[in-house]
Protein backbone atom coordinates (compact mmCIF):
# COMPACT_ATOMS: atom_id res chain seq x y z
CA UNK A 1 0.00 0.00 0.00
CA UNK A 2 1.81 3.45 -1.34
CA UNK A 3 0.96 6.59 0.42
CA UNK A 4 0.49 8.39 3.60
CA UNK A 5 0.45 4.86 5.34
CA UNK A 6 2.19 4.69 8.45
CA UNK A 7 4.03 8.09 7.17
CA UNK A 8 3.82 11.76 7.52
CA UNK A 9 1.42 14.14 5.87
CA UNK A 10 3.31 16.45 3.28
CA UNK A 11 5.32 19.35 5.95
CA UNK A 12 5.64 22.86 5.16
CA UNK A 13 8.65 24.55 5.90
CA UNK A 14 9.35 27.44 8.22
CA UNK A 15 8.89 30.69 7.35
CA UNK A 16 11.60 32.91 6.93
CA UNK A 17 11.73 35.81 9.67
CA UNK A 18 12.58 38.40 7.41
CA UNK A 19 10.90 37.75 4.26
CA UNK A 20 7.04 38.21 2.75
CA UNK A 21 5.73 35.24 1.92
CA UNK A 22 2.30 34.25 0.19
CA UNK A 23 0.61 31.51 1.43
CA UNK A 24 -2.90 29.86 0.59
CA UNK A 25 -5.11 27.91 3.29
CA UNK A 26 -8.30 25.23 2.12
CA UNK A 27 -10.35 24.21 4.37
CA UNK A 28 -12.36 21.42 3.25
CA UNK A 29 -15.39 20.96 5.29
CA UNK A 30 -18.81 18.78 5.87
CA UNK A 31 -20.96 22.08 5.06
CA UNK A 32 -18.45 24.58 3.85
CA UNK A 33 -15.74 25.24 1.89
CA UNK A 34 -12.90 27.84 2.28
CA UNK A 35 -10.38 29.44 0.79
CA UNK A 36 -8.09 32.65 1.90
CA UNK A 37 -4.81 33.67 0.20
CA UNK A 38 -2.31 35.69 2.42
CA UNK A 39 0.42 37.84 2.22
CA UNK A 40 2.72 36.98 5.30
CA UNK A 41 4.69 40.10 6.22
CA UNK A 42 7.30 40.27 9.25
CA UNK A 43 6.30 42.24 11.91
CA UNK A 44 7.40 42.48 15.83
CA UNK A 45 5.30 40.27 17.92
CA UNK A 46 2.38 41.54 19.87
CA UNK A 47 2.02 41.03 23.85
CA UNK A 48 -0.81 38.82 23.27
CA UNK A 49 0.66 37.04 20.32
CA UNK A 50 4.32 36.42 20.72
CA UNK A 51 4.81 33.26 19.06
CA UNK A 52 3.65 34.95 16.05
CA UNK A 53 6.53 36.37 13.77
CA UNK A 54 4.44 37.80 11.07
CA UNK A 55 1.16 40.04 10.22
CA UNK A 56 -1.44 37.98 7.88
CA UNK A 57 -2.44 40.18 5.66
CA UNK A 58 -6.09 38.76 3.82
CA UNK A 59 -6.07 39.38 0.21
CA UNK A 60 -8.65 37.04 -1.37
CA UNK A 61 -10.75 34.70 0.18
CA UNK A 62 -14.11 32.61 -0.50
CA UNK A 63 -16.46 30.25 0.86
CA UNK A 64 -18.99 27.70 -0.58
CA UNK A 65 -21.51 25.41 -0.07
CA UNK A 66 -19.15 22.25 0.40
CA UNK A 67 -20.17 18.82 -1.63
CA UNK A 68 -19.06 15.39 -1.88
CA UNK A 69 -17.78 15.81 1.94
CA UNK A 70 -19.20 13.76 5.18
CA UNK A 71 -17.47 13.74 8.43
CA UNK A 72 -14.87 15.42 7.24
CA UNK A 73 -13.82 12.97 5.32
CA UNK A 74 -14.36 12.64 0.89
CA UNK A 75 -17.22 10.80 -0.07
CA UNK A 76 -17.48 11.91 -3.63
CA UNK A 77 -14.08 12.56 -5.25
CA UNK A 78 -15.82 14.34 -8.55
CA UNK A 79 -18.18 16.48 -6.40
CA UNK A 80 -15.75 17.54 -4.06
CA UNK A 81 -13.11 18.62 -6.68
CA UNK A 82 -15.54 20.56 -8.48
CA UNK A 83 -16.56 22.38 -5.59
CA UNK A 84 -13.04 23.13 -4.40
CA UNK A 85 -11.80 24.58 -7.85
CA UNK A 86 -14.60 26.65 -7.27
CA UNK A 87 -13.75 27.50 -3.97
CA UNK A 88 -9.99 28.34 -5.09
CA UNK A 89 -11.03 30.44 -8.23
CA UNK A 90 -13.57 32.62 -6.50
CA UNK A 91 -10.37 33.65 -3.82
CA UNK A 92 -7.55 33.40 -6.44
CA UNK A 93 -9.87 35.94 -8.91
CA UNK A 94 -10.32 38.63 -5.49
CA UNK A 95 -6.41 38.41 -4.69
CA UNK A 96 -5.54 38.43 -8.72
CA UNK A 97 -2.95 35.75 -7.90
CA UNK A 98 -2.68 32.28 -8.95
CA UNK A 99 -2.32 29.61 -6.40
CA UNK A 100 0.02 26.60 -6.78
CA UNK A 101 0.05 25.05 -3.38
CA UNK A 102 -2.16 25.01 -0.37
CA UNK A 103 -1.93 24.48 3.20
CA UNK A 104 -4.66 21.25 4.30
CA UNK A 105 -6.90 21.22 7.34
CA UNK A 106 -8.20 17.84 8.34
CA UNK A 107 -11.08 17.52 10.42
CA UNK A 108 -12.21 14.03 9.69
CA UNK A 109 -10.41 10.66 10.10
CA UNK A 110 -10.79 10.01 14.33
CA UNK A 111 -7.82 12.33 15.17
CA UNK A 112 -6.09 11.41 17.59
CA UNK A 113 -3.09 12.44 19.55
CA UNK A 114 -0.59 10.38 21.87
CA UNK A 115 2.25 11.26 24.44
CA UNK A 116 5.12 9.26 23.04
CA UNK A 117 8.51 8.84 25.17
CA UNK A 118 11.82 7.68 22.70
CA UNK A 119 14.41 7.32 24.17
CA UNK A 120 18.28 6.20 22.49
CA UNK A 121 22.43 5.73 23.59
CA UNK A 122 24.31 8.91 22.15
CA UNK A 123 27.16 7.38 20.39
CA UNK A 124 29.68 10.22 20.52
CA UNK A 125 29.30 11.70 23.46
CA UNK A 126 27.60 14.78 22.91
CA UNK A 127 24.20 15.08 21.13
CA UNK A 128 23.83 16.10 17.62
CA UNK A 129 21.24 17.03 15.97
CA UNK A 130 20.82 13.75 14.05
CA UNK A 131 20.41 12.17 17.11
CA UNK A 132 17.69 14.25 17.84
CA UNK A 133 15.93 13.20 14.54
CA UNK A 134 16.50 10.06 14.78
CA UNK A 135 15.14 9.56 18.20
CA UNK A 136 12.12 11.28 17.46
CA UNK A 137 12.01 9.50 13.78
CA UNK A 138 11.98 6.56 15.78
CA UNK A 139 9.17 7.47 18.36
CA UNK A 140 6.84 8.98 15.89
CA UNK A 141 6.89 5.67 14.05
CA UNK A 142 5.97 3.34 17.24
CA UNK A 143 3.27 5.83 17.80
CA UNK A 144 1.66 5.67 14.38
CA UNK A 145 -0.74 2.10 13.74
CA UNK A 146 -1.54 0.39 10.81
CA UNK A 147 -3.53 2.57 8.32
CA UNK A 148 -3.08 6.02 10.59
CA UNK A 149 -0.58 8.52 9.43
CA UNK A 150 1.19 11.23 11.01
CA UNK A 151 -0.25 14.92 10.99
CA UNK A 152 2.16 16.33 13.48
CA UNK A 153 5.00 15.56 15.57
CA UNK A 154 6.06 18.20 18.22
CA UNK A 155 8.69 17.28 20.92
CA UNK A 156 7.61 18.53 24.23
CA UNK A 157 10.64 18.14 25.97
CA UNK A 158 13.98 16.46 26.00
CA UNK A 159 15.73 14.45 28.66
CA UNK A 160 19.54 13.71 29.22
CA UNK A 161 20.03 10.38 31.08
CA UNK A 162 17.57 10.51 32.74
CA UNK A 163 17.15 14.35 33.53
CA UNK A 164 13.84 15.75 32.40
CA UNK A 165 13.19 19.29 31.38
CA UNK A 166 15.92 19.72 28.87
CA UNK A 167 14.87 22.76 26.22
CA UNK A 168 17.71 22.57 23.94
CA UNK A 169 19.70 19.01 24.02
CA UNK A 170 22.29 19.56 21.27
CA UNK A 171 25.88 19.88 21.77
CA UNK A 172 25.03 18.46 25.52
CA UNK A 173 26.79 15.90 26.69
CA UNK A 174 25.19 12.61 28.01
CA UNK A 175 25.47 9.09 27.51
CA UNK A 176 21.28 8.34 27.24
CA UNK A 177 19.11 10.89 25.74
CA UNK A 178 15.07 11.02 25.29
CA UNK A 179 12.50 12.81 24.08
CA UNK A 180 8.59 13.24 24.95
CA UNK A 181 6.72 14.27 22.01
CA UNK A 182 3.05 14.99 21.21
CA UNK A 183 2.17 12.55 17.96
CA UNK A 184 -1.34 13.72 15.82
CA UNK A 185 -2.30 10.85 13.74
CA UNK A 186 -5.26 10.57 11.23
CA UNK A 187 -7.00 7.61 9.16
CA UNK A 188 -4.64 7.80 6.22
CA UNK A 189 -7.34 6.78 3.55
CA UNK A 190 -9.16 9.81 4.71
CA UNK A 191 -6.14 12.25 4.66
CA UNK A 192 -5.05 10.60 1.22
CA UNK A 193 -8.14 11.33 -0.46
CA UNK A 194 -8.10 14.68 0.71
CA UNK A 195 -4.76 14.88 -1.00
CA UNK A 196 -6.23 13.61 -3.87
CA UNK A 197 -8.87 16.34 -4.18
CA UNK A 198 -6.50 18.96 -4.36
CA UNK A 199 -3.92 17.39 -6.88
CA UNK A 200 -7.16 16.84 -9.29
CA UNK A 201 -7.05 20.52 -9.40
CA UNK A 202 -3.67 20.39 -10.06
CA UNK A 203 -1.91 22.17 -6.82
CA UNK A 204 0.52 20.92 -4.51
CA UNK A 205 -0.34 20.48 -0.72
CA UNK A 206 1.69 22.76 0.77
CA UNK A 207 1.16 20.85 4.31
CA UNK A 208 -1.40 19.14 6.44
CA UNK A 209 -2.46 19.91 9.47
CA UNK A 210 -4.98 19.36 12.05
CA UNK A 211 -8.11 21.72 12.31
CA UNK A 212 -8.24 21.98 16.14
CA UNK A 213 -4.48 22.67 16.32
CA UNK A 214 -4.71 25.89 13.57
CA UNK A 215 -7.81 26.61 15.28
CA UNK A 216 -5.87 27.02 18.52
CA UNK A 217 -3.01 29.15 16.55
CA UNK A 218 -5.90 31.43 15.06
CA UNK A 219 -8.43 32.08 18.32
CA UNK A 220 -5.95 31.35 21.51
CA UNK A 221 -4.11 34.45 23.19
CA UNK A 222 -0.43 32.95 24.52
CA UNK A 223 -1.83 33.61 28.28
CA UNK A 224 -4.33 30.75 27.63
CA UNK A 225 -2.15 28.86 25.94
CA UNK A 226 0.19 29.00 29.22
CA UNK A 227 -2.43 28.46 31.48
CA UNK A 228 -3.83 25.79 29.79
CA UNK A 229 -7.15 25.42 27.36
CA UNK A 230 -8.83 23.42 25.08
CA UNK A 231 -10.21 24.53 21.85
CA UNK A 232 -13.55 22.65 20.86
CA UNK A 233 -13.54 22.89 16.89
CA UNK A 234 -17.30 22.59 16.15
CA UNK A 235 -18.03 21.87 13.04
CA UNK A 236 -20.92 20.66 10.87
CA UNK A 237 -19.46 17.06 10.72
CA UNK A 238 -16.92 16.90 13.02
CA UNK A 239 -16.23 18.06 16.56
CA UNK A 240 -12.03 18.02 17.36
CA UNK A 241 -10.69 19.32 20.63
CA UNK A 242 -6.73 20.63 20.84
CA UNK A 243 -5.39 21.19 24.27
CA UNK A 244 -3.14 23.05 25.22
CA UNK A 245 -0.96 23.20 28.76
CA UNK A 246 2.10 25.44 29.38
CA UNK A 247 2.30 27.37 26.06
CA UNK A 248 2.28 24.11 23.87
CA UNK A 249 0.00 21.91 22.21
CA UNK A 250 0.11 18.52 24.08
CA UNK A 251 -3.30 16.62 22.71
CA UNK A 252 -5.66 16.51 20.32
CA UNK A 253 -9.03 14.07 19.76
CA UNK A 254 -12.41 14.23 18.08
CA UNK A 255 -15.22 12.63 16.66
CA UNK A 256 -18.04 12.60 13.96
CA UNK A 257 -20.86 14.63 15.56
CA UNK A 258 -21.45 18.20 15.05
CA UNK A 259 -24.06 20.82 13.45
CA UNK A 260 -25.19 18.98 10.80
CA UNK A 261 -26.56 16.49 13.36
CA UNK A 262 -28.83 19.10 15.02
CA UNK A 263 -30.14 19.84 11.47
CA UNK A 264 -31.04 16.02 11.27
CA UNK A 265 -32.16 15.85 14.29
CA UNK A 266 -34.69 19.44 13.40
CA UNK A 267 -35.50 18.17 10.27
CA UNK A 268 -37.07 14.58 11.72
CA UNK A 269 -38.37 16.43 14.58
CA UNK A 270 -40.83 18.95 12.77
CA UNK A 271 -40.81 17.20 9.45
CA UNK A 272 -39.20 19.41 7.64
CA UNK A 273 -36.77 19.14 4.30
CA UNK A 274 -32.90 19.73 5.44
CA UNK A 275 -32.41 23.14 3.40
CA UNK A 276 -35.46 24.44 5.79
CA UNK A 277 -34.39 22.90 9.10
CA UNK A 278 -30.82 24.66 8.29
CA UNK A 279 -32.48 27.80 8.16
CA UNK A 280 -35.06 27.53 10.95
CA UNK A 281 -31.47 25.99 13.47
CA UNK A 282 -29.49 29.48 12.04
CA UNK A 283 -32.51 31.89 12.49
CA UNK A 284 -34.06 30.71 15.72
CA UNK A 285 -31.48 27.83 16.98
CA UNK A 286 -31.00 28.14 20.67
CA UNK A 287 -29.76 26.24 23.51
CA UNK A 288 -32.05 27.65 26.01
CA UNK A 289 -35.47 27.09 26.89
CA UNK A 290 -37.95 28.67 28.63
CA UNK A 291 -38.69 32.81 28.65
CA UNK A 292 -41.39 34.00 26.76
CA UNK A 293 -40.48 33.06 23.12
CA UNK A 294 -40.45 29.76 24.05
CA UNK A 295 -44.34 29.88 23.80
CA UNK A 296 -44.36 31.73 19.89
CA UNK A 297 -45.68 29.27 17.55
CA UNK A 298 -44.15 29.00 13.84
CA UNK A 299 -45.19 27.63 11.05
CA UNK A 300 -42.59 25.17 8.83
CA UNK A 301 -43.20 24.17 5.33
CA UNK A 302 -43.89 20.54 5.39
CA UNK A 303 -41.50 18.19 3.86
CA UNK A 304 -43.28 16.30 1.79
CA UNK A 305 -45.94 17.37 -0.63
CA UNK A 306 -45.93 20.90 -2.19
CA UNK A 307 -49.82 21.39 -1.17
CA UNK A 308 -49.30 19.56 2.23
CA UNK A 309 -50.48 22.23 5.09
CA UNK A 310 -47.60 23.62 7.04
CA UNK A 311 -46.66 22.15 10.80
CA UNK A 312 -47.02 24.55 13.62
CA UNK A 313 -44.04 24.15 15.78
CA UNK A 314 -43.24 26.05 19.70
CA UNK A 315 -40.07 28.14 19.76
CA UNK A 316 -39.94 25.56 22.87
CA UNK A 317 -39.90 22.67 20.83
CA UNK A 318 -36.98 23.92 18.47
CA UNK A 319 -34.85 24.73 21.36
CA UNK A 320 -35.68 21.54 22.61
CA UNK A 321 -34.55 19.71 19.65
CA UNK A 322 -31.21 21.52 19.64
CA UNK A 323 -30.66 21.51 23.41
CA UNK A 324 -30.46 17.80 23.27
CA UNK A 325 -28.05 17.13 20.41
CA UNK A 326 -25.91 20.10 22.15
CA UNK A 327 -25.90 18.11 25.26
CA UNK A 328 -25.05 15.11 23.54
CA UNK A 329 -21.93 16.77 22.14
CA UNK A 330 -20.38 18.61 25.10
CA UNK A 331 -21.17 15.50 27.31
CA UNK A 332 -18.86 13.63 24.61
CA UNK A 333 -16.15 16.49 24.77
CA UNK A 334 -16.29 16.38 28.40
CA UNK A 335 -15.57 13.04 28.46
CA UNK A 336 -12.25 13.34 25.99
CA UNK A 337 -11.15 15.94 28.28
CA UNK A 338 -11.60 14.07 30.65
CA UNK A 339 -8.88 11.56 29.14
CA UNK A 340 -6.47 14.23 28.15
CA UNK A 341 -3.72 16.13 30.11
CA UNK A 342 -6.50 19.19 30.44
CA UNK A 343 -8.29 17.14 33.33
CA UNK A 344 -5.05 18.00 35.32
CA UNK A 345 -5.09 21.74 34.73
CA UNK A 346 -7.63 23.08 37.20
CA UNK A 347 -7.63 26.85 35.23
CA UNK A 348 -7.86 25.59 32.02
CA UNK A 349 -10.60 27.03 29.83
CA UNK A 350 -12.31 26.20 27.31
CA UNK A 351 -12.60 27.88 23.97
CA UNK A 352 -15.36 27.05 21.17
CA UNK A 353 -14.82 27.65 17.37
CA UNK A 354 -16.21 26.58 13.98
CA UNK A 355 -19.53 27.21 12.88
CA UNK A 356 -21.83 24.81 15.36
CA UNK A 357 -20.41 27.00 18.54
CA UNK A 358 -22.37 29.85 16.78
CA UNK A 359 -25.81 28.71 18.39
CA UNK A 360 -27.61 30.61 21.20
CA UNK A 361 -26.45 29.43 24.10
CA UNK A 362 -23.77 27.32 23.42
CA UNK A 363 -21.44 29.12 26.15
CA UNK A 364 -23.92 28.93 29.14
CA UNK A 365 -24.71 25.41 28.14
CA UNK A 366 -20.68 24.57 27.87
CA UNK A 367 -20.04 26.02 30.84
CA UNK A 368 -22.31 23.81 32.77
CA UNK A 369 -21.70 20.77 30.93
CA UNK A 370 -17.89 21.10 30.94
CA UNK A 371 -17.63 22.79 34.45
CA UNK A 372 -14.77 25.38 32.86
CA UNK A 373 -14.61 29.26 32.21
CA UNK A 374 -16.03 28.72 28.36
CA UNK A 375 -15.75 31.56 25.68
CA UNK A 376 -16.08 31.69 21.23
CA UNK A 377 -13.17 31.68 19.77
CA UNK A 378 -12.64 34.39 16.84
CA UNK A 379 -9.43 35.14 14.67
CA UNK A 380 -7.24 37.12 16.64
CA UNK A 381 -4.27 39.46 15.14
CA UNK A 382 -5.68 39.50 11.40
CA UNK A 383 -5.97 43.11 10.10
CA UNK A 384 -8.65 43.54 7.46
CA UNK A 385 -10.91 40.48 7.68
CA UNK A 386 -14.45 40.87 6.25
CA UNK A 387 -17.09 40.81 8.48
CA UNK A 388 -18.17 37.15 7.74
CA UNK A 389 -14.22 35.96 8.22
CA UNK A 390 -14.18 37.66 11.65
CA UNK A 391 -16.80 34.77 13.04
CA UNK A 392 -15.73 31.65 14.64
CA UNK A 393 -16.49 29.64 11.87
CA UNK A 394 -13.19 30.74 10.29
CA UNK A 395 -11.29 30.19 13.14
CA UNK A 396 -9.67 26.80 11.03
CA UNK A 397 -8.85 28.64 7.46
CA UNK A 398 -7.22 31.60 9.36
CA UNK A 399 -5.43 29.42 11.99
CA UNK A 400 -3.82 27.46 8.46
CA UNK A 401 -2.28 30.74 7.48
CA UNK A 402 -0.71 31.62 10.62
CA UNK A 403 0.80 27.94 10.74
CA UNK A 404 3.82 28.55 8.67
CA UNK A 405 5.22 30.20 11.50
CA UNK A 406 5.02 27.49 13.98
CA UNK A 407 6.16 24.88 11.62
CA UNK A 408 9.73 25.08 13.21
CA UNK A 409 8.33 23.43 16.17
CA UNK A 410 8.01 20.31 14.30
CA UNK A 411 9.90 17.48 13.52
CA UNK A 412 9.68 16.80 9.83
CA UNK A 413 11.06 13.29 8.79
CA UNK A 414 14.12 12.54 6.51
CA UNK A 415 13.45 13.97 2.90
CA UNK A 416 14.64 9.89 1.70
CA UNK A 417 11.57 8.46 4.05
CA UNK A 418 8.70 11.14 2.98
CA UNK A 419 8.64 10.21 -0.45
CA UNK A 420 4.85 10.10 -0.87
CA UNK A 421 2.54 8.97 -3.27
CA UNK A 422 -1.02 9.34 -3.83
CA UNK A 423 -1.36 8.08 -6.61
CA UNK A 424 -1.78 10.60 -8.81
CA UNK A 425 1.34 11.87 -10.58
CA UNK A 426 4.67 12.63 -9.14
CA UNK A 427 6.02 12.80 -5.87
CA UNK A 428 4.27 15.20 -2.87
CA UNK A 429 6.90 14.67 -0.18
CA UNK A 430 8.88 17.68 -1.34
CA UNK A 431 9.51 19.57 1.65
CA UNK A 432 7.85 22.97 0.78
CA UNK A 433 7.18 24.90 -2.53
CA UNK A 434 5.82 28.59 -0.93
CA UNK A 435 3.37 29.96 -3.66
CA UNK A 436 5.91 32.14 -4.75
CA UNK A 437 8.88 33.33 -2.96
CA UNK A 438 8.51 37.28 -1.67
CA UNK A 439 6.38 39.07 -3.83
């Protein structure tokens, strides 16, 4: 079996301190798809945003309807790559640039992130840093099962015989040294044939990564990051969770339940066709119940027949609908929290983004559910977003554009070993083909 099997997803790498970059982020999703092309220009980091090297500056961007997507993962390859040429035409025509590579999010494929401890004899004496790489080559590898592949691999610390805590390991001398390191894996059929969409349009993946982690670089200040949070990635097939604990990403999980399950769950309930039961959950979805619009009636075109008479539905009953599925979701996040390193952080918040966090509610009903300090999520540090980008359903196709910048925190395998194919054409493992160098 060729491919991402058992290997990593395609790496971008760093961006250069001093030089403009352009850089293009796709983010294809179970309802939406989109697209923003950046100019990344160096700038001196803010108070609340140190780890960030450069301003994004937004100059094209588009979203669609998505299609031929479920759970995040492809379900229709034709579908899909029609609607993502769309997607990438519509943003390339606004910035009047062409695109030749993008930067991935994926959402889909039971994410799923493990501690992993390596540890090896140093054979000269003092470390160097191939040892490094090949310690954490060697970790990342036990960490990764049959038919998973690797989305990220970020050492979280380093240890020298023994000695935890080490920041900076080479040129140190010891005679064992290890490494603890934070390994994102992915279903590699699903992250292949995400690959696979984008070469049918003929560009390059630029990178991979995983949505709740951008999402975390796009709505998290570097105090909560420190302090320790989670970011709850809601989206319309998918809910992922990132956490975060001392300034560094240290686990990530999800699983395939999010807004387009409340819309289900409307549509059965008052028996109405999907396209109105997404309408009636944006216009009037809510959390809570009770209060005095509970008791407003509404009438909802039925689903079957044209001449069929309307249903009258409560407010009460729609809220009702959607509390439960809501529920249902945070009770499932609470419970992968509960499994991750955030259980230990007793300040830890929690932060929602993507487009399902957008209901009325959702924060008072987190907070309960969750028992944490719970806020939305919205792009932080972007000058110039339109209105709609500024919402925390974007939070995933802005965090891929700040990425570039935190890509020297990971390890990247070997160029000999990333050699990928997808089957399409040519080779995808080169490390890193920016857009176009500096503009």
């Amino acid at each position: 079996m060729t491919g991402l099997d058992r290997n990593q997803t395609p790496k971008t790498r760093p961006v250069d301190h001093k030089r403009t970059a352009m850089v293009a982020s796709l983010d294809i999703g179970t309802s939406k798809i989109a697209c923003m092309i950046a100019r990344l220009k160096p700038s001196p980091p803010s108070e609340a945003l140190r780890g960030r090297t450069h301003a994004v500056e937004l100059i094209g961007y588009s979203q669609i309807q998505s299609r031929g997507v479920k759970a995040g993962a492809v379900v229709d390859l034709a579908e899909c790559e029609q609607a993502v040429r769309q997607a990438v035409a519509l943003a390339e025509r606004m910035a009047k640039v062409r695109v030749e590579s993008v930067l991935l999010s994926v959402s889909g494929g039971r994410l799923q992130g493990q501690l992993v401890e390596a540890a090896a004899d140093i054979r000269g004496g003092a470390v160097t840093a191939d040892d490094v790489t090949r310690v954490t080559s060697t970790g990342m590898r036990h960490a990764t099962g049959e038919g998973r592949t690797v989305l990220h691999a970020l050492p979280v610390g380093y240890a020298l015989d023994g000695v935890k805590g080490i920041r900076d390991p080479r040129g140190m001398v010891a005679r064992q040294f290890g490494v603890d390191m934070q390994v994102v894996t992915a279903d590699a059929t699903v992250a292949r044939n995400l690959m696979l969409v984008v070469e049918r349009c003929h560009l390059n993946v630029e990178a991979m990564a995983a949505s709740p982690y951008v999402a975390g670089l796009s709505v998290l200040t570097d105090d909560e990051a420190d302090l320790g949070a989670a970011v709850v990635e809601m989206g319309a097939g998918s809910t992922t969770i990132a956490t975060y604990s001392g300034g560094r990403f240290v686990h990530a999980s999800g699983f395939a339940l999010g807004g387009q399950h409340v819309t289900m769950d409307l549509a059965r309930g008052v028996g109405a066709c999907i396209a109105d039961a997404e309408r009636i959950k944006t216009l009037y979805g809510t959390v809570l119940t009770g209060g005095s619009d509970a008791r407003e009636l509404m009438s909802v075109p039925a689903a079957g027949e044209e001449h069929d008479a309307p249903q009258i539905v409560s407010r009460a009953t729609i809220a009702n609908i959607v509390r439960h599925r809501a529920e249902e979701i945070f009770e499932m996040v609470r419970d992968r929290l509960a499994d991750s390193p955030f259980a230990a952080e007793p300040r830890a918040r929690v932060v929602l983004s993507g487009g399902a966090s957008q209901l009325t509610g959702t924060v008072e009903l987190a907070t309960r559910i969750l028992n944490r300090p719970v806020r939305i999520g919205r792009p932080l540090g972007f000058g110039r977003l339109p209105s709609e980008a500024k919402s925390a359903s974007f939070a995933v196709p802005t965090g891929l554009l700040v990425y570039p910048q935190y890509a020297h925190l990971e390890h990247v395998e070997p160029r000999h070993t990333r050699q990928l194919k997808t089957g399409t054409d040519g080779y995808f493992g080169r490390v890193g083909r920016w857009l176009r160098e500096g503009f």
